[in-house]
Protein backbone atom coordinates (compact mmCIF):
# COMPACT_ATOMS: atom_id res chain seq x y z
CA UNK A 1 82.86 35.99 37.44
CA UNK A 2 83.00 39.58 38.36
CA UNK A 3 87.14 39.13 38.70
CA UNK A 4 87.25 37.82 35.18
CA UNK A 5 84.48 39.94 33.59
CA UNK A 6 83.94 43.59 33.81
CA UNK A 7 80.59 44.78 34.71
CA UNK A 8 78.78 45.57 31.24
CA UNK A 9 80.44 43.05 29.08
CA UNK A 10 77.03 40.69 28.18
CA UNK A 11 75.16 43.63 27.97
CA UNK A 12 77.33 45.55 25.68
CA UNK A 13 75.23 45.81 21.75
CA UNK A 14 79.09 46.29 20.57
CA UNK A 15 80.64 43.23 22.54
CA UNK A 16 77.29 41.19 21.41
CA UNK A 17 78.09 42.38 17.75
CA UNK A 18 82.04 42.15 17.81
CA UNK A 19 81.53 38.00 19.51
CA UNK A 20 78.68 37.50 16.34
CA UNK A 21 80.87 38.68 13.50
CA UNK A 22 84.34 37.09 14.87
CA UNK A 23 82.30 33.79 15.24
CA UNK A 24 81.53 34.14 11.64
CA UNK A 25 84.66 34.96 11.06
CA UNK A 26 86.71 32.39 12.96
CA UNK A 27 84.61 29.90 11.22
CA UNK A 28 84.79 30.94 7.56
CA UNK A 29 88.75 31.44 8.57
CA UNK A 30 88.66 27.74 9.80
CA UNK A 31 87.02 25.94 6.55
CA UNK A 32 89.16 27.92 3.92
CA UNK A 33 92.47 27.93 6.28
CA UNK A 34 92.72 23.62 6.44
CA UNK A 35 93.50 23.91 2.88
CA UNK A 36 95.37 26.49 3.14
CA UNK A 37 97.72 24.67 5.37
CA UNK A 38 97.40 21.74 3.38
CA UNK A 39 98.53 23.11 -0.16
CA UNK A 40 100.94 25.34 1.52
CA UNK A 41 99.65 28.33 0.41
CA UNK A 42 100.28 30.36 3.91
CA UNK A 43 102.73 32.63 1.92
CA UNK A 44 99.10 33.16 -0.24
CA UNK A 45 97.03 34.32 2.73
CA UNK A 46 99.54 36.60 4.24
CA UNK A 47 100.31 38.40 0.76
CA UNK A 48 96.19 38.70 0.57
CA UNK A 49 96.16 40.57 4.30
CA UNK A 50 99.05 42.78 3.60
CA UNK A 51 97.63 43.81 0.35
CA UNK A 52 93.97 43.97 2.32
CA UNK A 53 95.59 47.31 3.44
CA UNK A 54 95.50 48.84 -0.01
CA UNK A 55 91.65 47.80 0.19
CA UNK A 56 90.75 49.45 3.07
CA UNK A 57 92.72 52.48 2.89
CA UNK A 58 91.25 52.84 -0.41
CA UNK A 59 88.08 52.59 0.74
CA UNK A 60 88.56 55.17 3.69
CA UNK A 61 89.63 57.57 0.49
CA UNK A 62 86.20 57.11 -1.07
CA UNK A 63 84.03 56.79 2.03
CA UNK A 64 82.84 53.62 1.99
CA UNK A 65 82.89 50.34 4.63
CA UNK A 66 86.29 49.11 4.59
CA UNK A 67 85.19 45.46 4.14
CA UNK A 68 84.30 46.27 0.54
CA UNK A 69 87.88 47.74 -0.24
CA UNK A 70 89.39 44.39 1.71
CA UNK A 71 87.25 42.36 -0.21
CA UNK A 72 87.74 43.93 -3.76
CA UNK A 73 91.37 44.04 -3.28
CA UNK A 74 91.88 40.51 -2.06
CA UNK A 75 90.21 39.18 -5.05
CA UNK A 76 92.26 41.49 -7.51
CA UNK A 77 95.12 39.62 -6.34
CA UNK A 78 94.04 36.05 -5.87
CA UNK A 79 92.68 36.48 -9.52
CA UNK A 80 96.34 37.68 -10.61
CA UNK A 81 98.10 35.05 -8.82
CA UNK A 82 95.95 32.91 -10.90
CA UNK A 83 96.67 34.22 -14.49
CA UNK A 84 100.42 34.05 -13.33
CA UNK A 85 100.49 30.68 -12.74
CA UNK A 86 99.75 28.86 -9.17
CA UNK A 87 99.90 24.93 -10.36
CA UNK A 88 102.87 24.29 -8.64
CA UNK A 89 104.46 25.46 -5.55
CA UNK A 90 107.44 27.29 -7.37
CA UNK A 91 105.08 28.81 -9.54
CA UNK A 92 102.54 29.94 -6.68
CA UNK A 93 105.22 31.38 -4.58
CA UNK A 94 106.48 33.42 -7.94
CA UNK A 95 103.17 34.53 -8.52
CA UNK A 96 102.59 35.62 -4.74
CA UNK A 97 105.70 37.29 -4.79
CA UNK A 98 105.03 39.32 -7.62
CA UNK A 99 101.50 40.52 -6.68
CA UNK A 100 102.36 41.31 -3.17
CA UNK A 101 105.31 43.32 -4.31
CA UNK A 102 103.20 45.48 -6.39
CA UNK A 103 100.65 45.67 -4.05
CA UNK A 104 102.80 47.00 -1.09
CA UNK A 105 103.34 50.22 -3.29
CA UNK A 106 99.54 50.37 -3.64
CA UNK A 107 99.19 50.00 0.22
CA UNK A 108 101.79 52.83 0.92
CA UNK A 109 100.26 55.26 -1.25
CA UNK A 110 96.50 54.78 0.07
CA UNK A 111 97.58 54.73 3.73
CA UNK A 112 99.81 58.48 2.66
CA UNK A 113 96.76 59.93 0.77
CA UNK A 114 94.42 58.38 3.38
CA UNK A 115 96.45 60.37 6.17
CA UNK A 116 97.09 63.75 4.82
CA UNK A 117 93.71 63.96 2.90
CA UNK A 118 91.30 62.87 4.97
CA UNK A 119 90.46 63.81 9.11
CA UNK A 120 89.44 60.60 9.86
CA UNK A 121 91.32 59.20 12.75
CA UNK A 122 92.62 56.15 13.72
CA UNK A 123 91.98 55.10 10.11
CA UNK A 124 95.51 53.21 9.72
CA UNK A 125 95.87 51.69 12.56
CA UNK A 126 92.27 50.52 12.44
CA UNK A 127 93.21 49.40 8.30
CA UNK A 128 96.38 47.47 9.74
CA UNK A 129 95.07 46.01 12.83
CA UNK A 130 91.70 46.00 12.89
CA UNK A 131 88.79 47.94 15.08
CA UNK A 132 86.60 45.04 16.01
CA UNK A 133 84.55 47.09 18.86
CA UNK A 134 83.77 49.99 16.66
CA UNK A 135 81.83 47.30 13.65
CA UNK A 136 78.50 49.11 12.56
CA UNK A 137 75.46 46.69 12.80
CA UNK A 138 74.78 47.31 9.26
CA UNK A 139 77.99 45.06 8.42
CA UNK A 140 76.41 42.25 9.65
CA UNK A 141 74.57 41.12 6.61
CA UNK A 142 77.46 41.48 4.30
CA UNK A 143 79.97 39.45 6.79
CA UNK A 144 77.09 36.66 6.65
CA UNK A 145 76.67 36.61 3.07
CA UNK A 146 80.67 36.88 1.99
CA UNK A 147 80.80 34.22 4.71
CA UNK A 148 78.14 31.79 3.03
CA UNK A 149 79.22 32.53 -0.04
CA UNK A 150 83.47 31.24 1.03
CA UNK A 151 81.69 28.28 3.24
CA UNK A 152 79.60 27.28 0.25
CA UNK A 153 82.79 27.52 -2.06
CA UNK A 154 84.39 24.98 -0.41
CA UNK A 155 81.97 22.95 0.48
CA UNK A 156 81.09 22.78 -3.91
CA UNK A 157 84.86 21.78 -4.67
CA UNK A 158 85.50 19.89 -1.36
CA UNK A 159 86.41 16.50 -2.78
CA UNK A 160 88.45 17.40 -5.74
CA UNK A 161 90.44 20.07 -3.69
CA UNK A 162 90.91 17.91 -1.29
CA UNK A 163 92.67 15.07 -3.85
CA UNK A 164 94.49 17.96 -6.01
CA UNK A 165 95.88 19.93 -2.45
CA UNK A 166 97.57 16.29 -1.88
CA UNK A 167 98.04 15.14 -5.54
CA UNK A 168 97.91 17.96 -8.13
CA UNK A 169 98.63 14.93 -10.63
CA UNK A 170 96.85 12.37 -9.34
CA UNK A 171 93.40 15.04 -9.90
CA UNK A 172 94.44 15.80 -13.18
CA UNK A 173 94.92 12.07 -14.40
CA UNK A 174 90.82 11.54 -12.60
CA UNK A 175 89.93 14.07 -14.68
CA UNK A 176 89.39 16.65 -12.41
CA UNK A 177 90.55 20.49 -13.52
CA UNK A 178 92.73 21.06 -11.19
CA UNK A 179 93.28 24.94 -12.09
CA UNK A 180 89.25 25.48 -12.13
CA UNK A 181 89.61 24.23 -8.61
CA UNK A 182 92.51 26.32 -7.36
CA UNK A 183 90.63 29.56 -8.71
CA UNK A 184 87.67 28.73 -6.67
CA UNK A 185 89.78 28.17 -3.55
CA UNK A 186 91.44 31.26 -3.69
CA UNK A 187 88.79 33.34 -4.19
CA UNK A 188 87.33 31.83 -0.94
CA UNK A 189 90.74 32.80 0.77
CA UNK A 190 90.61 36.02 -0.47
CA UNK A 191 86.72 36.49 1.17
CA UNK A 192 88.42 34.75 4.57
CA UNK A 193 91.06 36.85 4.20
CA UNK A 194 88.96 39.95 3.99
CA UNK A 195 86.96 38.79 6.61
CA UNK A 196 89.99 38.42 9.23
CA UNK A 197 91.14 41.98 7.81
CA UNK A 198 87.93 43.45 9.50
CA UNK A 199 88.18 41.77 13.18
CA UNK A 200 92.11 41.40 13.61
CA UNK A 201 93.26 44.36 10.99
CA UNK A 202 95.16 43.63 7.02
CA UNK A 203 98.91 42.18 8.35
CA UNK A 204 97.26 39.92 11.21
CA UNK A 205 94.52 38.23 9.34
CA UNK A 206 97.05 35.55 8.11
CA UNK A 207 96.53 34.41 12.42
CA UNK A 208 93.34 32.95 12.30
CA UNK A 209 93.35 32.00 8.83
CA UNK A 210 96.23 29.82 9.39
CA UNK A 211 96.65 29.46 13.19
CA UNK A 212 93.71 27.47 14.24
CA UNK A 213 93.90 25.14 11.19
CA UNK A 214 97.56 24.68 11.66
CA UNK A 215 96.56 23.50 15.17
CA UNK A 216 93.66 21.24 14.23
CA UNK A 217 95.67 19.27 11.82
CA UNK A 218 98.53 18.55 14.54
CA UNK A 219 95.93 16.91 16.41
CA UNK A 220 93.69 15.23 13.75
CA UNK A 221 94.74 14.00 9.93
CA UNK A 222 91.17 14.04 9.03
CA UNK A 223 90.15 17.02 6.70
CA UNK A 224 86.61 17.37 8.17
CA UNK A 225 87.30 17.08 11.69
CA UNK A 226 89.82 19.49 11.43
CA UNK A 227 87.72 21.98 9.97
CA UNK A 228 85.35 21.45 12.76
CA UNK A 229 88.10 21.85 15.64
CA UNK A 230 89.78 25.00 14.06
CA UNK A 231 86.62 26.50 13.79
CA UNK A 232 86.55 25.66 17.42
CA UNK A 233 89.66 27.09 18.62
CA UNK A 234 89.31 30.15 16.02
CA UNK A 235 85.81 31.07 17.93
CA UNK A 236 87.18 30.64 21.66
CA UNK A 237 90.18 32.58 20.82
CA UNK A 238 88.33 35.08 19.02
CA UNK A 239 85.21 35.33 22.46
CA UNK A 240 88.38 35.09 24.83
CA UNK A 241 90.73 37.70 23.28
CA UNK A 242 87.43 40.39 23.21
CA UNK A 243 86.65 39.50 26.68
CA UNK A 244 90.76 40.50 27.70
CA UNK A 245 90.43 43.44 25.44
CA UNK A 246 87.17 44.69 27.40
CA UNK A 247 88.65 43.81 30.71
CA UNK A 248 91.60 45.70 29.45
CA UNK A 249 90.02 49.19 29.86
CA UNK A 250 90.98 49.15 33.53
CA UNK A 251 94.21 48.02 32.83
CA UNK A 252 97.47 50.56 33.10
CA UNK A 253 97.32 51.84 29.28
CA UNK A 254 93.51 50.81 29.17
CA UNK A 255 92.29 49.64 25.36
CA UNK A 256 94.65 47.10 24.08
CA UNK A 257 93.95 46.17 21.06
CA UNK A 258 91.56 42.58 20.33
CA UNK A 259 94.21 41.87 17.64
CA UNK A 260 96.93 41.53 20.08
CA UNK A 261 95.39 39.46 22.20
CA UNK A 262 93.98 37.23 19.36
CA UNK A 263 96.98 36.86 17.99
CA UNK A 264 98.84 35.55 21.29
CA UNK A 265 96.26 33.31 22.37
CA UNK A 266 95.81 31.70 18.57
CA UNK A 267 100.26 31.01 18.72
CA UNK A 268 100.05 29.32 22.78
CA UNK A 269 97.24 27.19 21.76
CA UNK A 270 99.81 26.14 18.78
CA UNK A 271 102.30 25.47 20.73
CA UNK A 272 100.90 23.49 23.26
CA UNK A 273 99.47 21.30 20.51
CA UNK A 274 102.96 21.16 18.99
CA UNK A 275 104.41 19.72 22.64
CA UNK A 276 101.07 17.96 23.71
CA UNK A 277 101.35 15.84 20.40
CA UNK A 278 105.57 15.68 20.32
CA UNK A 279 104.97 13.73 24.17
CA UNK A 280 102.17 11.61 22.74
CA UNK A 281 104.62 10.24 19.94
């Protein structure tokens, strides 16, 4: 063990607090990101991280926990791509387009004001790829609750968002409102989406929300066991890349980043999905 783990890592309050919150994480990521796969909404989630950096550099302006300005921010935008129109996929993509265009400007300006205005340091690069080892304890409640609160979201609207992510028409003709539905799954994504913004940083967060339930459904067509398997692979990515980032401190240009390694490990378990199921066929 001592060749694969540096001295210190168990014992570590932050490693014990950054493997608690990406577990939440991961797992929120995993029930909200199996739909996003399935209504093709990936274009969605990434707009929601990149504009997460508007959020948190905003909140760095103001002094407050950059969850709440990745959180506020997400749902801004998932609530605009809403009143633009998201029932079908041209319209969704439109709506993304337009919202992350605008957004970008917001981003740029925050991140400028936040770096000439303010001494704290570090404070984009923690905004754009996130800080996971440096989480106060006192974020812990609100990742759990935010986390509940997506988890419980899709848990309400499972059935009918399952039927209208496969047959928008077929939901409406049941009787089921399909728009209702689509507002209450993107304001989950834009909590997941907030959520990744904190461990992996705003333009990575798009990784786990999409990665491990990309994965999953290559290996399973079942909604629910899919959730339950990205969930899987989003935790053990999430525990192995902060182990590699800790073990990176005696490596030459000690402290890469957990987002990096996150990141990698979340595409190679893709792709040997992708080629373990193209042999299987």
């Amino acid at each position: 063990m001592h060749a694969l783990v540096e001295p210190g890592f168990f014992q570590s309050s932050a490693v014990q607090l950054a493997a608690l919150v990406g577990a939440i994480v991961a797992i929120v990521a995993a029930g909200v990101g199996v739909f996003t796969v399935l209504r093709s909404q990936s274009f969605a989630g990434e707009a929601l991280g990149d504009l997460g950096a508007a959020g948190g550099s905003s909140a760095f302006l103001v002094g407050i926990a950059p969850l709440w300005g990745f959180f506020v921010i997400s749902l801004a935008a998932a609530g605009a791509m809403e009143l633009i129109g998201i029932q079908r996929a041209r319209g969704r993509d439109l709506a993304t387009g337009i919202v992350l265009g605008a957004g970008f400007g917001l981003a740029a300006l925050f991140l400028y004001l936040g770096t000439i205005d303010t001494s704290t340091t570090g404070a984009t690069v923690t905004i754009l790829f996130g800080s996971i080892f440096t989480l106060s304890s006192s974020i812990l409640p609100l990742v759990a609750v935010l986390g509940a609160l997506a988890l419980g979201t899709i848990v309400l609207v499972y059935r009918p968002l399952l039927l209208s992510s496969v047959s928008p028409d077929l939901a409406a003709a049941r009787g089921i409102r399909v728009r209702l539905v689509g507002a209450l799954y993107l304001a989950a994504m834009a909590v997941a989406v907030a959520l990744s913004a904190l461990t992996i940083g705003a333009i990575l967060s798009t990784a786990l929300l999409v990665g491990p339930a990309a994965t999953a459904l290559l290996l399973t067509a079942r909604p629910g066991r899919a959730i339950a398997l990205a969930a899987a692979i989003g935790v053990a990515t999430t525990w192995l890349g902060l182990l590699l980032a800790y073990d990176s401190y005696d490596w030459p240009h000690h402290g890469w980043p957990v987002s990096f390694f996150v990141v990698t490990l979340v595409l190679l378990v893709y792709l040997v999905a992708r080629v373990a199921r193209g042999r299987s066929r």
